[in-house]
N, C-alpha and C. Protein backbone atom coordinates (compact mmCIF):
# COMPACT_ATOMS: atom_id res chain seq x y z
N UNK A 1 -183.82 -30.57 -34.45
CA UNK A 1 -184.67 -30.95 -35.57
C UNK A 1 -185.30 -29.69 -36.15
N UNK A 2 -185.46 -30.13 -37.48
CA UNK A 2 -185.72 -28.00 -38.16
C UNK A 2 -187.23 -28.19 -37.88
N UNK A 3 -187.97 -27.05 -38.24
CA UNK A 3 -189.40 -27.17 -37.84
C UNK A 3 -189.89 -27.59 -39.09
N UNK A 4 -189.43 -27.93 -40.15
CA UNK A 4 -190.15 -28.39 -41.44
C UNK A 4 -189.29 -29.74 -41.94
N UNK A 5 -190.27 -30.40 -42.83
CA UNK A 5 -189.44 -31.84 -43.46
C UNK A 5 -188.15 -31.64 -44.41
N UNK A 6 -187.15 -32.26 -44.15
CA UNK A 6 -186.50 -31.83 -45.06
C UNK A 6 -186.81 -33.18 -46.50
N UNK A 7 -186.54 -32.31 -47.59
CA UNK A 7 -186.69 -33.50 -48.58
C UNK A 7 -186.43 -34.48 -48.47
N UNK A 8 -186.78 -35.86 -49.29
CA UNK A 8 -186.23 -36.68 -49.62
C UNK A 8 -185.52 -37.07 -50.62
N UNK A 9 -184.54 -37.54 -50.48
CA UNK A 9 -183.16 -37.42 -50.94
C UNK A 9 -182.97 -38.44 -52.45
N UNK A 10 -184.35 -39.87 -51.93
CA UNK A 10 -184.66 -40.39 -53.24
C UNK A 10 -185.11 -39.75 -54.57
N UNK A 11 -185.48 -38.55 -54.32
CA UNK A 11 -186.20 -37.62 -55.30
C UNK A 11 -185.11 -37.05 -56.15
N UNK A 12 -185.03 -37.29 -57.48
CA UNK A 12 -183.84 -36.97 -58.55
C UNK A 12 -183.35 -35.78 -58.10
N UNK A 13 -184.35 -34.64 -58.54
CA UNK A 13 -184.18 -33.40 -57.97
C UNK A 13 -183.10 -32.89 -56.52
N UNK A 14 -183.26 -33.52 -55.52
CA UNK A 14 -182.51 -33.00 -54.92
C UNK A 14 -181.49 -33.88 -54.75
N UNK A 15 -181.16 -35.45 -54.78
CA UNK A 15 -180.25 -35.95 -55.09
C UNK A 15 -178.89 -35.31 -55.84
N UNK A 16 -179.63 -34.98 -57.06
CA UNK A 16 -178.65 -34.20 -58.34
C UNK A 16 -178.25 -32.76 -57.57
N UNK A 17 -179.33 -32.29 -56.73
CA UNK A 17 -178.53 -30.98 -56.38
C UNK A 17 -177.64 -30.85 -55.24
N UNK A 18 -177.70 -32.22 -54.14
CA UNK A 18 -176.72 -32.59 -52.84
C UNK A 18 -175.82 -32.86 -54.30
N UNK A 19 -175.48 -33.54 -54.95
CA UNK A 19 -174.18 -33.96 -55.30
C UNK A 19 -173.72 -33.12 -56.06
N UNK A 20 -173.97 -31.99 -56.62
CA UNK A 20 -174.21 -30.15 -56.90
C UNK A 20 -172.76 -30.01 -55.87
N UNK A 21 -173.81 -29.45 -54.58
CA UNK A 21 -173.12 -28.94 -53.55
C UNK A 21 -172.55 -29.55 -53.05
N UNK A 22 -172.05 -31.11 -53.12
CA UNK A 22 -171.05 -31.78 -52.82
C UNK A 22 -170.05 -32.13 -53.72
N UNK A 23 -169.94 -31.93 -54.51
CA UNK A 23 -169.15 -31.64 -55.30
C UNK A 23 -168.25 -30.19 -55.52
N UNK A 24 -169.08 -29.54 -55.45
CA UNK A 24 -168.64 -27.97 -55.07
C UNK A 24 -167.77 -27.44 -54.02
N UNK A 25 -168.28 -27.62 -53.23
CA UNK A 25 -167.98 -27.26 -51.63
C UNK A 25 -167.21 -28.46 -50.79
N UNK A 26 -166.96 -29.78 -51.23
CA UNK A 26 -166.20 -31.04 -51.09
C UNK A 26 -165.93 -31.10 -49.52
N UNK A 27 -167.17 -30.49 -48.69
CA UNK A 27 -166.70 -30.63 -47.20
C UNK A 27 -167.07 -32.10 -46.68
N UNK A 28 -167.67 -33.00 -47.74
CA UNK A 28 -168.27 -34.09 -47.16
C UNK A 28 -169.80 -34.44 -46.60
N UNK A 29 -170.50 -33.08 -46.99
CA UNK A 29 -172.00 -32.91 -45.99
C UNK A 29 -172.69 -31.89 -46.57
N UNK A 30 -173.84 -31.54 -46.60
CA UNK A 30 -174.87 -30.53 -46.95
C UNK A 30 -175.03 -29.86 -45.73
N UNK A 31 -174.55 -28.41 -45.75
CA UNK A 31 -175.13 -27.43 -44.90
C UNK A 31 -176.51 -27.69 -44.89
N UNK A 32 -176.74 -27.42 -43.00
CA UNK A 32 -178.04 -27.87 -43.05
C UNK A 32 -178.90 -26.55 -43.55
N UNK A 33 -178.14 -25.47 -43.88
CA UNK A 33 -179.48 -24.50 -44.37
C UNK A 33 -179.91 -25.04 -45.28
N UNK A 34 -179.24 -25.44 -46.50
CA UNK A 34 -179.65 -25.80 -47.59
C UNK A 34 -180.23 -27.04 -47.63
N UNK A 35 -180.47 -28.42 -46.63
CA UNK A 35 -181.46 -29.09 -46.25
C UNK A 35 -182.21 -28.58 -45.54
N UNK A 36 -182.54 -27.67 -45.23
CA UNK A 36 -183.93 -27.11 -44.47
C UNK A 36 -184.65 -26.66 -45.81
N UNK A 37 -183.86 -25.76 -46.46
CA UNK A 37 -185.08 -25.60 -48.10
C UNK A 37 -185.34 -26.30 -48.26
N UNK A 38 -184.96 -28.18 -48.52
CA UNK A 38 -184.68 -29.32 -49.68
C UNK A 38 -185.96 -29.64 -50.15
N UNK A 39 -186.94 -29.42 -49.25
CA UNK A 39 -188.83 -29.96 -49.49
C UNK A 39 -189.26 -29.32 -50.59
N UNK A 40 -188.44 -28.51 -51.01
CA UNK A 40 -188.77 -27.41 -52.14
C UNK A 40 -187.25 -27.27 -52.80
N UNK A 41 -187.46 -28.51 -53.90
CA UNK A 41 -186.19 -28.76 -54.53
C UNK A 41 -186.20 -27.18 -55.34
N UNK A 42 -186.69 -26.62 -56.13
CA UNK A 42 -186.98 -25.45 -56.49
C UNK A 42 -186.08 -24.11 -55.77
N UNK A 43 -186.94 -24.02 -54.70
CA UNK A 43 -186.60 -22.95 -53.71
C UNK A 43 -184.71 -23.48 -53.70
N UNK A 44 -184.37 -24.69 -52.81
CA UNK A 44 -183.37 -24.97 -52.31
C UNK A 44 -182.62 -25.09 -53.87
N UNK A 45 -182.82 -24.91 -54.86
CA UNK A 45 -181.64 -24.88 -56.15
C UNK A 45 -181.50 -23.33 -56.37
N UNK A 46 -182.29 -22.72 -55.87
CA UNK A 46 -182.24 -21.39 -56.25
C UNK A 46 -181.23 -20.36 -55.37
N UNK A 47 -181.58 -20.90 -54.14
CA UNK A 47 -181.05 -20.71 -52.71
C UNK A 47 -179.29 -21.44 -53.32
N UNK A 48 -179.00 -22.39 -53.64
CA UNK A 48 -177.51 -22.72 -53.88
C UNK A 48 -176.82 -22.01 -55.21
N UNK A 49 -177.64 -21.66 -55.99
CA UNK A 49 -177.73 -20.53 -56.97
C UNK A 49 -176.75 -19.64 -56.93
N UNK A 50 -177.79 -18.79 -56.20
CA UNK A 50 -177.26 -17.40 -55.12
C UNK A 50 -176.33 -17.90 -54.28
N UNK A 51 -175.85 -18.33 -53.38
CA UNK A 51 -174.66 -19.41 -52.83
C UNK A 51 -173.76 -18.86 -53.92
N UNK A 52 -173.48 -19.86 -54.88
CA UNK A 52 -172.30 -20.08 -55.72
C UNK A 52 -171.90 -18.29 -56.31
N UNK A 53 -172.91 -17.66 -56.85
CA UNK A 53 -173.01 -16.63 -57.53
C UNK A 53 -172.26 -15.54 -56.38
N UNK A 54 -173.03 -15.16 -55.18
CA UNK A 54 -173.09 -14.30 -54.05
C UNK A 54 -171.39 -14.68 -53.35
N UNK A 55 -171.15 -15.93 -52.84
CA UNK A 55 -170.14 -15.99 -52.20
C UNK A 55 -168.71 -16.58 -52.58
N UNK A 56 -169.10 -17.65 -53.72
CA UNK A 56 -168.17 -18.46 -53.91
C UNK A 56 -167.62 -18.11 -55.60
N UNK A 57 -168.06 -17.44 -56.26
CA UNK A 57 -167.22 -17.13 -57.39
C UNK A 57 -166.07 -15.93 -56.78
N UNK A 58 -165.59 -16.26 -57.89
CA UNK A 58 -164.28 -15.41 -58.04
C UNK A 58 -164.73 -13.80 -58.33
N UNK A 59 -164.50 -13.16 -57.62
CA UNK A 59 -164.66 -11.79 -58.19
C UNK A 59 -163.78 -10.56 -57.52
N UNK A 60 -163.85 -9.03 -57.52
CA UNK A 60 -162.76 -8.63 -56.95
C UNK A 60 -163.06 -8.29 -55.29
N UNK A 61 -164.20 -8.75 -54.67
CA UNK A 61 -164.28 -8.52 -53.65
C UNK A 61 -164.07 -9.82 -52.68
N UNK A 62 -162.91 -10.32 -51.84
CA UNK A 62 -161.99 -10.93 -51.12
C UNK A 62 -163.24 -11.86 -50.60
N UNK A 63 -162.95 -13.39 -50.48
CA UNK A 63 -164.08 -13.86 -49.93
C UNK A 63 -163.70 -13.88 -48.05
N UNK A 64 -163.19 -13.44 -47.82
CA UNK A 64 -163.04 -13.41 -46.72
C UNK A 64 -163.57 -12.02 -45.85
N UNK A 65 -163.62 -11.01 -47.25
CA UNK A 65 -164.56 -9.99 -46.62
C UNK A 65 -166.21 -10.41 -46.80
N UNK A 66 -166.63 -11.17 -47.91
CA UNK A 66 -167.61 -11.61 -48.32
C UNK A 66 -168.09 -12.19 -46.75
N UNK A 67 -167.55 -13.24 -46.12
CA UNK A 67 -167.83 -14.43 -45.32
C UNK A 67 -167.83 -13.07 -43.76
N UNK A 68 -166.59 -12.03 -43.79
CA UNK A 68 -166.85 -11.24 -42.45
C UNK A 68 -168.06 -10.15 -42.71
N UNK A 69 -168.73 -9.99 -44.31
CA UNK A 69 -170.34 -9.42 -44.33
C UNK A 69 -170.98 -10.53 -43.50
N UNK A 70 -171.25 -11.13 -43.61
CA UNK A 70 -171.73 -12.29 -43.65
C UNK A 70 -172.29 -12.56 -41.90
N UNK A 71 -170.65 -12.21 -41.32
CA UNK A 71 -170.86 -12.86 -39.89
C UNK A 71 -171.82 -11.65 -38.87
N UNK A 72 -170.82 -10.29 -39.56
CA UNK A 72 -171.15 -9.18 -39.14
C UNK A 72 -173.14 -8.73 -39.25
N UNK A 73 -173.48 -9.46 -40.44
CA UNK A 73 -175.23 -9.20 -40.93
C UNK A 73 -175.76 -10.23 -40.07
N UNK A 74 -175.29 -11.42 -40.10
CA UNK A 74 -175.88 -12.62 -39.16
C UNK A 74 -176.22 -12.18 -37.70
N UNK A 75 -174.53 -11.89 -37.23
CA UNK A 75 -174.81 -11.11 -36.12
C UNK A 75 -175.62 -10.42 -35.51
N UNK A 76 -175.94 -9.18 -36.15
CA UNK A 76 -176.78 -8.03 -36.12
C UNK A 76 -177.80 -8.59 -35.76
N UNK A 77 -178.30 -9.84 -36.69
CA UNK A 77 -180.05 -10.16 -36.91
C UNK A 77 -180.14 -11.28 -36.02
N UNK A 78 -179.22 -11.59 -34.77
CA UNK A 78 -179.51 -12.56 -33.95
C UNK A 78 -179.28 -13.65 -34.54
N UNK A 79 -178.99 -13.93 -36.25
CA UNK A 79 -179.23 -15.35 -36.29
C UNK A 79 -178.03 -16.33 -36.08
N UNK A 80 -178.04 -17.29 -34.88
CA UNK A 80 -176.74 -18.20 -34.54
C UNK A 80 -176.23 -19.02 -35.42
N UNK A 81 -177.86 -19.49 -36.30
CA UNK A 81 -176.84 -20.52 -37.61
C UNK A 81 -175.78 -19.95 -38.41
N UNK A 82 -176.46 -18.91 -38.88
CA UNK A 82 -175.34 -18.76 -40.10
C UNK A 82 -174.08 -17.56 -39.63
N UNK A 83 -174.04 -17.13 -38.22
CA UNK A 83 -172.84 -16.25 -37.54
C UNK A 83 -172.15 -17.20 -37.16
N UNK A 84 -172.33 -18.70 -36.67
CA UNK A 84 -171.80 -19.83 -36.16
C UNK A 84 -171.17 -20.21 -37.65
N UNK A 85 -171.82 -20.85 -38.15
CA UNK A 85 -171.48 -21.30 -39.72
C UNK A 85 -170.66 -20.40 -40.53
N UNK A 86 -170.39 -19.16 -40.62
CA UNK A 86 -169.45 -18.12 -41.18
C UNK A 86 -168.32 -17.82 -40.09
N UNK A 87 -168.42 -18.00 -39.04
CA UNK A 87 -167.77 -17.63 -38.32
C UNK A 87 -166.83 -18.88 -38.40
N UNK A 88 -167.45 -19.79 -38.19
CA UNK A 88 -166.18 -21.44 -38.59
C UNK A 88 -165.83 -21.44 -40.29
N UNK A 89 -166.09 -20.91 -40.69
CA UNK A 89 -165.50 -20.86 -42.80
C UNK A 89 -164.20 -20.02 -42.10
N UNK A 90 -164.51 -18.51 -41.98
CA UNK A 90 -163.24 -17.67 -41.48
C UNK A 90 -162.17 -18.21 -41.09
N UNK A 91 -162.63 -18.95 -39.98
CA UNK A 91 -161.56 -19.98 -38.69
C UNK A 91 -160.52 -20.53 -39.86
N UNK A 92 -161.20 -20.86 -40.94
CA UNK A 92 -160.99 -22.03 -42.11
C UNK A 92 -160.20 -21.47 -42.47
N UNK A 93 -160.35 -20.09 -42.90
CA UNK A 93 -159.84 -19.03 -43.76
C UNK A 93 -158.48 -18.31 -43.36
N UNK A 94 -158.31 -18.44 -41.84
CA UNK A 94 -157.33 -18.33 -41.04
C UNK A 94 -157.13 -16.92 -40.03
N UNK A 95 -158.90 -17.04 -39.91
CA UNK A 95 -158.95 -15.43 -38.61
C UNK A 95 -159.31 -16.04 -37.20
N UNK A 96 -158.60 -15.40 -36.48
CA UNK A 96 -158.28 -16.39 -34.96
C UNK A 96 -159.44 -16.22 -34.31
N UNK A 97 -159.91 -16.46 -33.18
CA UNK A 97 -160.89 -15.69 -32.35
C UNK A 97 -161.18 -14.58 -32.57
N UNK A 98 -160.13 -13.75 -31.88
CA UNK A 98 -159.52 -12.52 -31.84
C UNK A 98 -160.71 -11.58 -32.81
N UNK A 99 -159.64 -11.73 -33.88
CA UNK A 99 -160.99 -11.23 -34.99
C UNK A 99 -161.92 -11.60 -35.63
N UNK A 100 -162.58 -12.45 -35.33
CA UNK A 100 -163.72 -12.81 -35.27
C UNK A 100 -164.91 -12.40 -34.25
N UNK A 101 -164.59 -12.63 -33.22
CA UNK A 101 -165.24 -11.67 -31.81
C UNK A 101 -165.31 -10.04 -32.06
N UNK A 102 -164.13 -9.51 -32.82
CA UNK A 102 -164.02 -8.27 -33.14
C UNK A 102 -165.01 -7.41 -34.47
N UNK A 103 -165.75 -8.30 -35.56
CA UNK A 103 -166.42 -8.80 -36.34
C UNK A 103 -167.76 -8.62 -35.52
N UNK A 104 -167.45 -9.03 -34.01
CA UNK A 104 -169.10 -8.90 -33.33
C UNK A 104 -169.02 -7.83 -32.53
N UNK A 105 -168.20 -7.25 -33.04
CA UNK A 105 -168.33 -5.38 -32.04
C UNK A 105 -167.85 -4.66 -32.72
N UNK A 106 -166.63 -3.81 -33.15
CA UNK A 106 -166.40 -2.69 -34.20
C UNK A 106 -165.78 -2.81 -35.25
N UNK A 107 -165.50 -3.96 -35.52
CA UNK A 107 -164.47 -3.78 -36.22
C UNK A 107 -163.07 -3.08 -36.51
N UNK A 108 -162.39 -2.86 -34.92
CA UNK A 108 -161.18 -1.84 -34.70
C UNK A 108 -160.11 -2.86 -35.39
N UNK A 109 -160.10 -4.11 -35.56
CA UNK A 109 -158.68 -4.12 -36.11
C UNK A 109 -158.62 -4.84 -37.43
N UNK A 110 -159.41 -4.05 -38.00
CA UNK A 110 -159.47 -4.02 -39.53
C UNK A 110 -159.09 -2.85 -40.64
N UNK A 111 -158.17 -2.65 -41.24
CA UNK A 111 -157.88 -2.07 -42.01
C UNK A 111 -159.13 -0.65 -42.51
N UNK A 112 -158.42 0.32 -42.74
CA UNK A 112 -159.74 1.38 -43.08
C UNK A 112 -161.05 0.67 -43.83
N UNK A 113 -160.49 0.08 -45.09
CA UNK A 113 -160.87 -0.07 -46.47
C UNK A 113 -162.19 -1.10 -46.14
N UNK A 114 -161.60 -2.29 -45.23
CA UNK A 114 -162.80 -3.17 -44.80
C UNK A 114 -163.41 -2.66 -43.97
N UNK A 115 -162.82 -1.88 -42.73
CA UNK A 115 -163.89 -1.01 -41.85
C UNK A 115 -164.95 -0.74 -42.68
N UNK A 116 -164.96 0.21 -43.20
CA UNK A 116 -165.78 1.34 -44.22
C UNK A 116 -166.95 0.08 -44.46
N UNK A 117 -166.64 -1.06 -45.18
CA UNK A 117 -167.71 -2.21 -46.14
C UNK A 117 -168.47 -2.62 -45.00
N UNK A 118 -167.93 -3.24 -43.47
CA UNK A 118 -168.76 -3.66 -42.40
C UNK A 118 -169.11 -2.35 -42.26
N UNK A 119 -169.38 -1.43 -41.81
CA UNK A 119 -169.81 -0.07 -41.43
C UNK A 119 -170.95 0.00 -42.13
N UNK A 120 -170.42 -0.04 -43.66
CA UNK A 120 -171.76 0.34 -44.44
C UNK A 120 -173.02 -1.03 -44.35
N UNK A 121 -172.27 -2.18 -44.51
CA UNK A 121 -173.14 -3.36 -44.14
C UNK A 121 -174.00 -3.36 -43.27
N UNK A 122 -173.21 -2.73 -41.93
CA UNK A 122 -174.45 -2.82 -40.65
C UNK A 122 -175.47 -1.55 -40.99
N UNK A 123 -174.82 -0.88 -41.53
CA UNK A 123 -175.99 0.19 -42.03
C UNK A 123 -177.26 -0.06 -42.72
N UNK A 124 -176.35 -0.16 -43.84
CA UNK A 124 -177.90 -1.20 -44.82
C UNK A 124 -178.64 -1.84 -44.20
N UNK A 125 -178.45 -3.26 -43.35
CA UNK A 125 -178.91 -4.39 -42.96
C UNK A 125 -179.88 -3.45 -41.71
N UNK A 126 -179.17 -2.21 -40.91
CA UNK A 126 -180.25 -1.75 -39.78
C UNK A 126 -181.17 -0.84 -40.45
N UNK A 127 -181.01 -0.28 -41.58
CA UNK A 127 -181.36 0.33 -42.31
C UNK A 127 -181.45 1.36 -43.42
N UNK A 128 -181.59 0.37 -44.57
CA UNK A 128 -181.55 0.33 -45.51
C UNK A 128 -181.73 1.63 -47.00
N UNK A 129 -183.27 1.95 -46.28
CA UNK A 129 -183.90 3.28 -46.53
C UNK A 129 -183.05 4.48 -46.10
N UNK A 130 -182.21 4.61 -45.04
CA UNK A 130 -181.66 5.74 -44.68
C UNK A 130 -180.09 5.66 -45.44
N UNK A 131 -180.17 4.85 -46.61
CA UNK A 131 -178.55 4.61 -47.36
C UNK A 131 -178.43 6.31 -47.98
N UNK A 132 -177.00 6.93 -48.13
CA UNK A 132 -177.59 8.17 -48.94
C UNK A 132 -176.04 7.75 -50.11
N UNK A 133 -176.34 9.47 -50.65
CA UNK A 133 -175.09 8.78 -51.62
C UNK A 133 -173.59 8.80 -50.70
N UNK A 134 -173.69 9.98 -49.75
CA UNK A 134 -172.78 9.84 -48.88
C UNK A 134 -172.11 8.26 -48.72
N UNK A 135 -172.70 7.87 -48.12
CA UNK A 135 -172.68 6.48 -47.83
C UNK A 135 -171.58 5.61 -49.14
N UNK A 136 -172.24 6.14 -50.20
CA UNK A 136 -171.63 5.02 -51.30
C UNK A 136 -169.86 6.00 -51.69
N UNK A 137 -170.21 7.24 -51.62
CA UNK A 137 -169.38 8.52 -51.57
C UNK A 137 -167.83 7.19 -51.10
N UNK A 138 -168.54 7.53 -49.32
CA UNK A 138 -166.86 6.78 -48.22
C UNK A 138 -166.35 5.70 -48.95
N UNK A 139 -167.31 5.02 -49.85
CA UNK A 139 -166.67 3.27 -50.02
C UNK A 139 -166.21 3.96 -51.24
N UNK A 140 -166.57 4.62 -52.47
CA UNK A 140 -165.50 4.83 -53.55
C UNK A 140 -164.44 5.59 -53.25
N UNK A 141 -164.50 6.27 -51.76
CA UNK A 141 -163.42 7.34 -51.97
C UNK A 141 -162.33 6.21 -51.52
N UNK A 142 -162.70 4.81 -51.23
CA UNK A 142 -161.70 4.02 -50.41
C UNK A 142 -161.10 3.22 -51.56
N UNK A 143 -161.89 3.24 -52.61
CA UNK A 143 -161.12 2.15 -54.03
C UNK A 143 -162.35 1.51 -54.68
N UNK A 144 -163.61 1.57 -53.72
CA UNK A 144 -164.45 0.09 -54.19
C UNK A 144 -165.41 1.51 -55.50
N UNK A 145 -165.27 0.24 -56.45
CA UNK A 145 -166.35 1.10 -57.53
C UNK A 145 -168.02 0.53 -57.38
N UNK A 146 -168.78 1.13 -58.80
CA UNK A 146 -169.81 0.74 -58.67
C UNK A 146 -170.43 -0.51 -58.74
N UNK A 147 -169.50 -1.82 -59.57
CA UNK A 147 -169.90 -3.13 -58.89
C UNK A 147 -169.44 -3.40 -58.16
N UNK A 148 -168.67 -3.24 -57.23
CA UNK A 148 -168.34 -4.12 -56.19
C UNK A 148 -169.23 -3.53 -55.03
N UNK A 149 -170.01 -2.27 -55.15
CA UNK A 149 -171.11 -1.78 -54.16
C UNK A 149 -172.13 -2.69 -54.11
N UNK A 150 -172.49 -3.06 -55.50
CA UNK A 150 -173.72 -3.90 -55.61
C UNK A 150 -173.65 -5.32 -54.98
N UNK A 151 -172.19 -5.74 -55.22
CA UNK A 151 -171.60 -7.05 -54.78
C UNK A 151 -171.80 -6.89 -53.39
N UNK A 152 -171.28 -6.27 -52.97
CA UNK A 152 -171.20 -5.69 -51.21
C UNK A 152 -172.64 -5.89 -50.72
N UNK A 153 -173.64 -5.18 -51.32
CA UNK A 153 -174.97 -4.74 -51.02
C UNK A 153 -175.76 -6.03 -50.87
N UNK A 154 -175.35 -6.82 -52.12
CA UNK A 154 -176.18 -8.21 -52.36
C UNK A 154 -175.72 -9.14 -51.04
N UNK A 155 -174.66 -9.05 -50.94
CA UNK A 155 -174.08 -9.86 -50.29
C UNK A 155 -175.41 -10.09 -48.69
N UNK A 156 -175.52 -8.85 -48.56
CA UNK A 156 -176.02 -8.33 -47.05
C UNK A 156 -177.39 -8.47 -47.54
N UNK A 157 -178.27 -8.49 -48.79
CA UNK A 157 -179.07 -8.81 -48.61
C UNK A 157 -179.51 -10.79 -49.05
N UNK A 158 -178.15 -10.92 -49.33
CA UNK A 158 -178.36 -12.66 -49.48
C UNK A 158 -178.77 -12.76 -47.67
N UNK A 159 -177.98 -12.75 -46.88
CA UNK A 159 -177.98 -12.87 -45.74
C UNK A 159 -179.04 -12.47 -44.86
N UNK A 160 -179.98 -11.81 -44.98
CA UNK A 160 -180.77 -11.15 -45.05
C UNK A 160 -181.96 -12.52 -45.00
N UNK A 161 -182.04 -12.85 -46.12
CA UNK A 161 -182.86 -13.69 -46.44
C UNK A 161 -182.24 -15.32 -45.80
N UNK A 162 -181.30 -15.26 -45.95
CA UNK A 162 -180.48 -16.65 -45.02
C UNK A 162 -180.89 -16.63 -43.46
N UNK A 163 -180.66 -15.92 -42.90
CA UNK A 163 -181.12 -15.51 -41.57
C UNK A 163 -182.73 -15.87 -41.13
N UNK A 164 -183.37 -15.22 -42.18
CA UNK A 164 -184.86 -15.69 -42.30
C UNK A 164 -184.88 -17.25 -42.27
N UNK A 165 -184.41 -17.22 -43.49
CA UNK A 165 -184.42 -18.82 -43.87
C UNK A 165 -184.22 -19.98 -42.38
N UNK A 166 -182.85 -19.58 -42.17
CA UNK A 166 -182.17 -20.48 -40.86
C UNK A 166 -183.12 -19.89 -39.46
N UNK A 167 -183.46 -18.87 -39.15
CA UNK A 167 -184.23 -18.84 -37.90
C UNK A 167 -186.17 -19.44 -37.98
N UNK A 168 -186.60 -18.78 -39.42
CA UNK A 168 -187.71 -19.13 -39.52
C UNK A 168 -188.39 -20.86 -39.26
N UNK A 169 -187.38 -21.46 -40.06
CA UNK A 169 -187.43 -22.96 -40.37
C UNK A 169 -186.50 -23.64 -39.46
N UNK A 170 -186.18 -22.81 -38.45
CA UNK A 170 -185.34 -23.99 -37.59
C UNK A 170 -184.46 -24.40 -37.48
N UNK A 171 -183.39 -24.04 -38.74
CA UNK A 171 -181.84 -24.90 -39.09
C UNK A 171 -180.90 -25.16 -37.85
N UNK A 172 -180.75 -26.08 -37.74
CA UNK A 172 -179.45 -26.24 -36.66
C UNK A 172 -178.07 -26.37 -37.06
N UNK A 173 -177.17 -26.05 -35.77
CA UNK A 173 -176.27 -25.73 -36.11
C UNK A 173 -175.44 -27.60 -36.30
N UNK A 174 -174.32 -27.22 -37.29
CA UNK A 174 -174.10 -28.69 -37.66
C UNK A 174 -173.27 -29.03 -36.49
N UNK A 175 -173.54 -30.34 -36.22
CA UNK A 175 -172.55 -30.68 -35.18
C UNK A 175 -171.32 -30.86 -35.71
């Protein structure tokens, strides 16, 4: 049970925004992060916002590197919901154990190009302040330009705030 109410569902507001994200995402169910916001139809539309924008549009950075930022930042920050919850999208996505477990230690059997993005990810996410240009230097000398840094960057700090979100308030993991 999360430590806060989740909305009620009679309320237009979040009604219209479950059938949003059910419609979207067509898994049949509302991630419970996004019912742990729901008491704050506001917050939780803003929160699926960033969702759609951050992970699920189309853009040139692979959502499957998107989802292994994701597991790799979760990781780091202890939080089980959303390393559990990214870590089963991947599964989805078609990465075995194998690399997924590997995702929670170096990333050795990943290609340079994604090495480099988790590398810099755990950097940022341990810290942030010590980014230099060096840093941004390795990822263009690998192909990635200046939006897809920002894409990269956001990504780790969506998660960032997801982590908060899911440990602060309690989210459980879906059965």
């Amino acid at each position: 049970m999360p430590f806060v109410k989740e909305g009620d569902e009679s309320n237009p507001d979040i009604s219209l925004l479950y059938k949003e994200i059910n419609d979207e995402l067509q898994i049949g169910k509302i991630p419970n992060i996004l019912k742990t916001t729901s008491i704050d139809p506001p917050i939780a539309k803003w929160f699926w916002e960033g969702v759609k924008i951050i992970l699920l549009r189309e853009s040139s950075i692979p959502r499957t590197l998107k989802e292994s930022i994701a597991v790799v930042v979760s990781n780091a920050n202890s939080c089980n919901y959303c390393t559990h919850a990214h870590s089963m999208l991947l599964q989805l996505m078609g990465f075995d154990d194998e690399k997924i477990n590997d995702l929670k230690n170096n990333f050795e059997s990943f290609p340079e190009k994604e090495k480099a993005v988790l590398d810099y990810a755990l950097k940022i996410n341990n810290s942030a302040n010590k980014t230099t240009s060096d840093d941004h230097k390795i990822l263009t000398n690998l192909g990635y330009d200046d939006k897809q840094i920002v894409e990269i960057t956001s990504v780790v700090a969506a998660f960032n705030w997801a982590n908060i979100i899911a440990d602060a308030l309690g989210t459980e993991i879906e059965a």
